[in-house]
C-alpha atoms as a PDB file:
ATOM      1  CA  UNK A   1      -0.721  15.085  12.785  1.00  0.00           C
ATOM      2  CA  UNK A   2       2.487  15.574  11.267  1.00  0.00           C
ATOM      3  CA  UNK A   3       4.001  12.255   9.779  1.00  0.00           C
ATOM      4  CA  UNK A   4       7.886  12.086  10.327  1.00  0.00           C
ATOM      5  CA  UNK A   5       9.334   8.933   7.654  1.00  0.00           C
ATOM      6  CA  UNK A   6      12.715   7.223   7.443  1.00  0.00           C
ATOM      7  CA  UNK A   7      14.498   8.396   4.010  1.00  0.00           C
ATOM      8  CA  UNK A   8      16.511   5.968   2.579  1.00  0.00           C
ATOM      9  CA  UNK A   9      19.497   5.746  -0.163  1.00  0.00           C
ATOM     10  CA  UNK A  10      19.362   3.567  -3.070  1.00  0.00           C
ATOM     11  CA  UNK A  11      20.329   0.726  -1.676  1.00  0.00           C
ATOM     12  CA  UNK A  12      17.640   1.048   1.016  1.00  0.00           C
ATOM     13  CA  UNK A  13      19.726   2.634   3.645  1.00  0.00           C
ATOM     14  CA  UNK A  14      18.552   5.029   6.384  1.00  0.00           C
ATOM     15  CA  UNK A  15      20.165   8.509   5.591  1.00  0.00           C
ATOM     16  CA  UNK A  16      17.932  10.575   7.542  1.00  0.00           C
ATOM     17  CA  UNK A  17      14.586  11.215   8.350  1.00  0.00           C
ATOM     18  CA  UNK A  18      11.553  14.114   7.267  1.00  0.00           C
ATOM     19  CA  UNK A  19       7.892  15.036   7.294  1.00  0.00           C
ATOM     20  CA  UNK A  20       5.911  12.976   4.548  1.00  0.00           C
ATOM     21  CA  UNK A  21       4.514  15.682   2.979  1.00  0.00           C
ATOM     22  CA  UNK A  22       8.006  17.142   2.562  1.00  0.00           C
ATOM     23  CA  UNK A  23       9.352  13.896   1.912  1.00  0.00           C
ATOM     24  CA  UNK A  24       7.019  13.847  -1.108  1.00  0.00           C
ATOM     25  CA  UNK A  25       7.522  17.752  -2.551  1.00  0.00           C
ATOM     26  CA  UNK A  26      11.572  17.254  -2.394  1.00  0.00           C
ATOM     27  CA  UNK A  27      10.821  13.608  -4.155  1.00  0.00           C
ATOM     28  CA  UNK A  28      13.196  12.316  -1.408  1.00  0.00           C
ATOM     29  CA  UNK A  29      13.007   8.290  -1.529  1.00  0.00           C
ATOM     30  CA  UNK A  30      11.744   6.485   1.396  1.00  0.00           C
ATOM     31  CA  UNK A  31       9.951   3.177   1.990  1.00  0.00           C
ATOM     32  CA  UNK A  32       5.946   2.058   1.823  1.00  0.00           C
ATOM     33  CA  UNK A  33       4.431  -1.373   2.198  1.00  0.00           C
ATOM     34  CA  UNK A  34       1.318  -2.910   0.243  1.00  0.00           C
ATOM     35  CA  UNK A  35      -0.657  -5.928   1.093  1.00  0.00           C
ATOM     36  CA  UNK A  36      -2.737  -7.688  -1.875  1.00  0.00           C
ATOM     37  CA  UNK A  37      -5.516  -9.085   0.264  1.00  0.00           C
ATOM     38  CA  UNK A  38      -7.228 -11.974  -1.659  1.00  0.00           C
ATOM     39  CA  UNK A  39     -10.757 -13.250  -0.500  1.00  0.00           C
ATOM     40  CA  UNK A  40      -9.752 -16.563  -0.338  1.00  0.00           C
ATOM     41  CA  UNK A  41      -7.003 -19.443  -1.594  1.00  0.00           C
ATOM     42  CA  UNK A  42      -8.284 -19.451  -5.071  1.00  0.00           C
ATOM     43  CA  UNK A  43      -6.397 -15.663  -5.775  1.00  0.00           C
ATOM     44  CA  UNK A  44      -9.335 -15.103  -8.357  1.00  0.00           C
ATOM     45  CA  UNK A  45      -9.866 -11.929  -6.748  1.00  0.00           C
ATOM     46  CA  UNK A  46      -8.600  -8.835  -5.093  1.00  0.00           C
ATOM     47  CA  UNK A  47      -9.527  -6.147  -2.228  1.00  0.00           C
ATOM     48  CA  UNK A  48      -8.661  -2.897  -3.317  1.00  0.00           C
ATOM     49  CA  UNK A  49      -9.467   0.444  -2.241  1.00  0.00           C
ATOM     50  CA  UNK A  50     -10.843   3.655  -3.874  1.00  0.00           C
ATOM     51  CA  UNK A  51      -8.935   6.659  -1.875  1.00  0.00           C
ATOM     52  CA  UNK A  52     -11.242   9.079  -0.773  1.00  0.00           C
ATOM     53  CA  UNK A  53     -11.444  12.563  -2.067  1.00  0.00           C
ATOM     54  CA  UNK A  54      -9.526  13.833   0.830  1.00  0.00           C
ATOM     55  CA  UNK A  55      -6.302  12.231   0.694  1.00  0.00           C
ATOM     56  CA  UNK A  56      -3.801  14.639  -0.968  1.00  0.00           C
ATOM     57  CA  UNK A  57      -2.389  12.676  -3.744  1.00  0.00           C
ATOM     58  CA  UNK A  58      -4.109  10.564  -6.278  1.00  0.00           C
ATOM     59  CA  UNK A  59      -7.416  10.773  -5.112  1.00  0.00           C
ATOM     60  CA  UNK A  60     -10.808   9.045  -5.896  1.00  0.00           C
ATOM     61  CA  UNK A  61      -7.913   6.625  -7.927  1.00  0.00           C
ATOM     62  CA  UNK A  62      -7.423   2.955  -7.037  1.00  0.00           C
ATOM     63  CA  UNK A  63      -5.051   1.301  -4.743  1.00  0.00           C
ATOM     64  CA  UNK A  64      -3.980  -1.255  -2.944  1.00  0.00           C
ATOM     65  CA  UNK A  65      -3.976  -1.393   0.822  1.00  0.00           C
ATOM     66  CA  UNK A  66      -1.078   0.157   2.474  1.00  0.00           C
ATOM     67  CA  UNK A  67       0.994   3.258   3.159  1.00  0.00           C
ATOM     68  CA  UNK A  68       4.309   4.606   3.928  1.00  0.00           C
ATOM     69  CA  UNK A  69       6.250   3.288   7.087  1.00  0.00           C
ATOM     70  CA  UNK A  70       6.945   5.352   9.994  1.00  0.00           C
ATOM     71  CA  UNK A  71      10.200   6.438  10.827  1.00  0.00           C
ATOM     72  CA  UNK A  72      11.773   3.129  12.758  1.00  0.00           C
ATOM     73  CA  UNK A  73       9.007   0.898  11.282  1.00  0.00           C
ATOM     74  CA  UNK A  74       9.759  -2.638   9.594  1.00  0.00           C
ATOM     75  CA  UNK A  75       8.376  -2.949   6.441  1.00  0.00           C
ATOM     76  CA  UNK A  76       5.924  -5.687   8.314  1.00  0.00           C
ATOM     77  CA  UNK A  77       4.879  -3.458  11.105  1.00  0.00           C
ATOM     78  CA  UNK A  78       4.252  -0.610   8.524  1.00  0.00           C
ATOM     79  CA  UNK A  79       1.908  -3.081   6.214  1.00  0.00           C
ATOM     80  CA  UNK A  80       0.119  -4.067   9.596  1.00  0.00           C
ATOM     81  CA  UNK A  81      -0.412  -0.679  11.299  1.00  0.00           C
ATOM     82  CA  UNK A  82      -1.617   0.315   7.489  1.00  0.00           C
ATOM     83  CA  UNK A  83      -3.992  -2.559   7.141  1.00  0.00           C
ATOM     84  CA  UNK A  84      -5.649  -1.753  10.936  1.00  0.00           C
ATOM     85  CA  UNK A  85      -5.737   1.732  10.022  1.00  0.00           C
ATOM     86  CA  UNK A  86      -7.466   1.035   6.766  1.00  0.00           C
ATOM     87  CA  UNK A  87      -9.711  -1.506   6.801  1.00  0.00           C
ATOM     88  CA  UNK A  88      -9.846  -3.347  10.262  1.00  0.00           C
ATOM     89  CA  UNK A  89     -10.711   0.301  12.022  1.00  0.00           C
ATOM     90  CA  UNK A  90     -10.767  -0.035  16.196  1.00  0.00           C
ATOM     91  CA  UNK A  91      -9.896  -4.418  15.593  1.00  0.00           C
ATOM     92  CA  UNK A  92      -6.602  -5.853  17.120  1.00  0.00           C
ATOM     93  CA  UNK A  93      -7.384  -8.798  14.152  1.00  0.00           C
ATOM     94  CA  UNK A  94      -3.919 -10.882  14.057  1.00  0.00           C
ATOM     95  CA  UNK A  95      -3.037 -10.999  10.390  1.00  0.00           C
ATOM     96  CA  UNK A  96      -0.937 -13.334   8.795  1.00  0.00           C
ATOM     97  CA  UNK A  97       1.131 -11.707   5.957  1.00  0.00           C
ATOM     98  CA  UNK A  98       3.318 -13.535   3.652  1.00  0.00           C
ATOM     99  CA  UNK A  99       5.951 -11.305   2.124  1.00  0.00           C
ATOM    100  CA  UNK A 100       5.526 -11.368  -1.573  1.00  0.00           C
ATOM    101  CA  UNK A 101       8.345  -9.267  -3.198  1.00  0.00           C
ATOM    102  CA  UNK A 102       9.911  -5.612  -2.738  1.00  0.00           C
ATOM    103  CA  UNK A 103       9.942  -2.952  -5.653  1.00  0.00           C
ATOM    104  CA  UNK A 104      12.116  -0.023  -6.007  1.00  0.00           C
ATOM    105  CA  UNK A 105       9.570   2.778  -7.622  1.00  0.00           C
ATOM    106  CA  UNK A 106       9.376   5.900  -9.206  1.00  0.00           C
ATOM    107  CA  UNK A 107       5.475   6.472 -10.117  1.00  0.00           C
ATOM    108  CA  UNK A 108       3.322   8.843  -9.135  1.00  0.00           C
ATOM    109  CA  UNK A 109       6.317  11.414  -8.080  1.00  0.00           C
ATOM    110  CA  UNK A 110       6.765   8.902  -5.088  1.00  0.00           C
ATOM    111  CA  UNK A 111      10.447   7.167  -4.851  1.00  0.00           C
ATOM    112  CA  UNK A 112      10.070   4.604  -2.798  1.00  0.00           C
ATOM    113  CA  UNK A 113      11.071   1.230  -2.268  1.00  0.00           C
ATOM    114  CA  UNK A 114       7.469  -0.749  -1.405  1.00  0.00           C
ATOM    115  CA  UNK A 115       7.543  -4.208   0.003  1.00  0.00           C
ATOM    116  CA  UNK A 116       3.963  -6.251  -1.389  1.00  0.00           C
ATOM    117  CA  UNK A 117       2.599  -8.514   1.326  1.00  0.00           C
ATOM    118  CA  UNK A 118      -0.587 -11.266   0.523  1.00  0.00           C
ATOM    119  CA  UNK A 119      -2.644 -11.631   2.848  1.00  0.00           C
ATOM    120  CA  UNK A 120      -6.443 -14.340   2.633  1.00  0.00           C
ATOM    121  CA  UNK A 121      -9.106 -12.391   4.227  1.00  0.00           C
ATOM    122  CA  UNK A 122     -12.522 -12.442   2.804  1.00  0.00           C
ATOM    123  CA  UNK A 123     -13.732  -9.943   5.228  1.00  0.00           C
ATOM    124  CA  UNK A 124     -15.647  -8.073   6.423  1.00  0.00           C
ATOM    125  CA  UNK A 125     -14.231  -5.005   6.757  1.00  0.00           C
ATOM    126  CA  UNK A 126     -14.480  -2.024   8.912  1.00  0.00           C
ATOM    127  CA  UNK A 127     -12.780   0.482   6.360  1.00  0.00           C
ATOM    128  CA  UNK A 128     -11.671   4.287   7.852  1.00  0.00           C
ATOM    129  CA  UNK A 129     -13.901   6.293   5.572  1.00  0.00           C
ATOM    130  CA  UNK A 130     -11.546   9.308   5.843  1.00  0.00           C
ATOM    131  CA  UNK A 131      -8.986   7.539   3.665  1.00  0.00           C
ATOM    132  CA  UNK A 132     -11.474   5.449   1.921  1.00  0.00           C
ATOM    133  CA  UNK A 133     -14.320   5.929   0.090  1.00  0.00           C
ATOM    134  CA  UNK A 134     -15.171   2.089  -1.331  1.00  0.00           C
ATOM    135  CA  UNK A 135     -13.461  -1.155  -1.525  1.00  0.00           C
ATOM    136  CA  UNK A 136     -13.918  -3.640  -4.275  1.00  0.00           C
ATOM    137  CA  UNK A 137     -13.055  -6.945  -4.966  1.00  0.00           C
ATOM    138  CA  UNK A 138     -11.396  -7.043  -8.709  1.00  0.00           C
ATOM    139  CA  UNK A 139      -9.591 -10.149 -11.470  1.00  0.00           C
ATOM    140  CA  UNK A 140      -6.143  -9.272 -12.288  1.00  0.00           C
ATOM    141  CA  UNK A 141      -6.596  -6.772 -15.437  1.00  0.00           C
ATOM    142  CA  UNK A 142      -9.753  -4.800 -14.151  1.00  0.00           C
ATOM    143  CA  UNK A 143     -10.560  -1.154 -14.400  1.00  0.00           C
ATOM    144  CA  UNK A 144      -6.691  -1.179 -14.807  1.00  0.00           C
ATOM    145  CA  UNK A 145      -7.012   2.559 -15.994  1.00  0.00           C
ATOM    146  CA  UNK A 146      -8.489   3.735 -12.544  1.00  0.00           C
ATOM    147  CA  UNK A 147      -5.401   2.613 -10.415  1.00  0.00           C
ATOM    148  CA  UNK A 148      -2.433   4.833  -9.370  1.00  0.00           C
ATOM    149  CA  UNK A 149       0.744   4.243 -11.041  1.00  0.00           C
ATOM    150  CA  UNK A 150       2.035   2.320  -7.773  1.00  0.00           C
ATOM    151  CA  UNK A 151      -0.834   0.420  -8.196  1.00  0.00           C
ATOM    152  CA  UNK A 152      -0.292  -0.725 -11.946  1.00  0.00           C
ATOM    153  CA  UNK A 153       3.451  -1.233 -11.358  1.00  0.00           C
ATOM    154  CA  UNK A 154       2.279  -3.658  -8.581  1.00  0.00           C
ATOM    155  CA  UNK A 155      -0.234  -5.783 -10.345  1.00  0.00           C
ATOM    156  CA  UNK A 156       1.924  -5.717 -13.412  1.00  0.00           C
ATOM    157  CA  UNK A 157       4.607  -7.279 -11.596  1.00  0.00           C
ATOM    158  CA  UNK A 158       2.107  -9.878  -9.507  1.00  0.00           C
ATOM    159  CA  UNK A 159       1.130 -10.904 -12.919  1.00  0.00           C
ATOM    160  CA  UNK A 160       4.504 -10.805 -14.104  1.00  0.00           C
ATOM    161  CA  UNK A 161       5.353 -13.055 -11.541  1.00  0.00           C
ATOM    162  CA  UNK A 162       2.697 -15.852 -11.554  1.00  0.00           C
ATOM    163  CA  UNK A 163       1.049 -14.526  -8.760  1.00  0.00           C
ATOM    164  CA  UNK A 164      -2.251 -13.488  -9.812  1.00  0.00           C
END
């Protein structure tokens, strides 16, 4: 299926739209959304995600929930229709995000800007083992050397910011 994304200027602007994979050879910036999904109030701990072997960047590495929005998407829709497609496979679960922060990025040859949602859920979860090969519940700091770059800019900054 051939992913068609919104591409956006610097200031987060809609200029145009392209394939993903495209989108991602010409390094053209567009927008993503992550959720941190803690197991419960406490924020001790943190879902994330291995990537399976068969996604086409950065696999087997660490990550957070989450994906690049659509073309049209919010970045709220995009975090949900990620999270369902992830981890809550064939559910229509109602999910209660909180908006956290929004980064402009450069890792992983990825511009994007990324909006982080939080989001208590201790589970369980019906993950799509196409794009996932294990999910783990982590403290801030751990196996830091495993994530992708998104991934360490994100956690830096939730620690950065108090919230972890």
């Amino acid at each position: 299926m051939v992913e068609i994304i919104d591409l956006v200027d610097e200031n987060d602007n809609v200029i145009g739209e392209e394939e993903l994979v495209q989108a991602h050879i010409n390094k053209q910036r567009h927008r993503g959304s992550n959720v941190i999904i803690f197991k419960d109030k406490s924020k001790k701990e943190f879902l994330v995600q291995r990537r399976s072997e068969n996604i086409f960047s950065n696999p087997l590495k660490l990550c957070f929930p989450g994906g690049h929005l659509q073309k049209g998407e919010t970045y709220l829709e995009g975090a949900i229709r990620e999270i369902h497609e992830e981890l809550f496979k064939k559910s229509k679960e109602t999910l209660n995000l909180k908006l956290l922060f929004k980064l402009k990025k450069e890792t992983d040859n990825d511009p994007e800007f990324l909006s982080i949602f939080e989001l208590i859920h201790p589970g369980p979860f019906n993950f799509n083992k196409v794009e996932v090969k294990e999910l783990l519940w982590l403290k801030p700091g751990e196996k830091l050397e495993e994530f992708t770059g998104t991934s360490k800019l994100t956690q830096e900054e939730l620690m950065k910011r108090n919230l972890i």
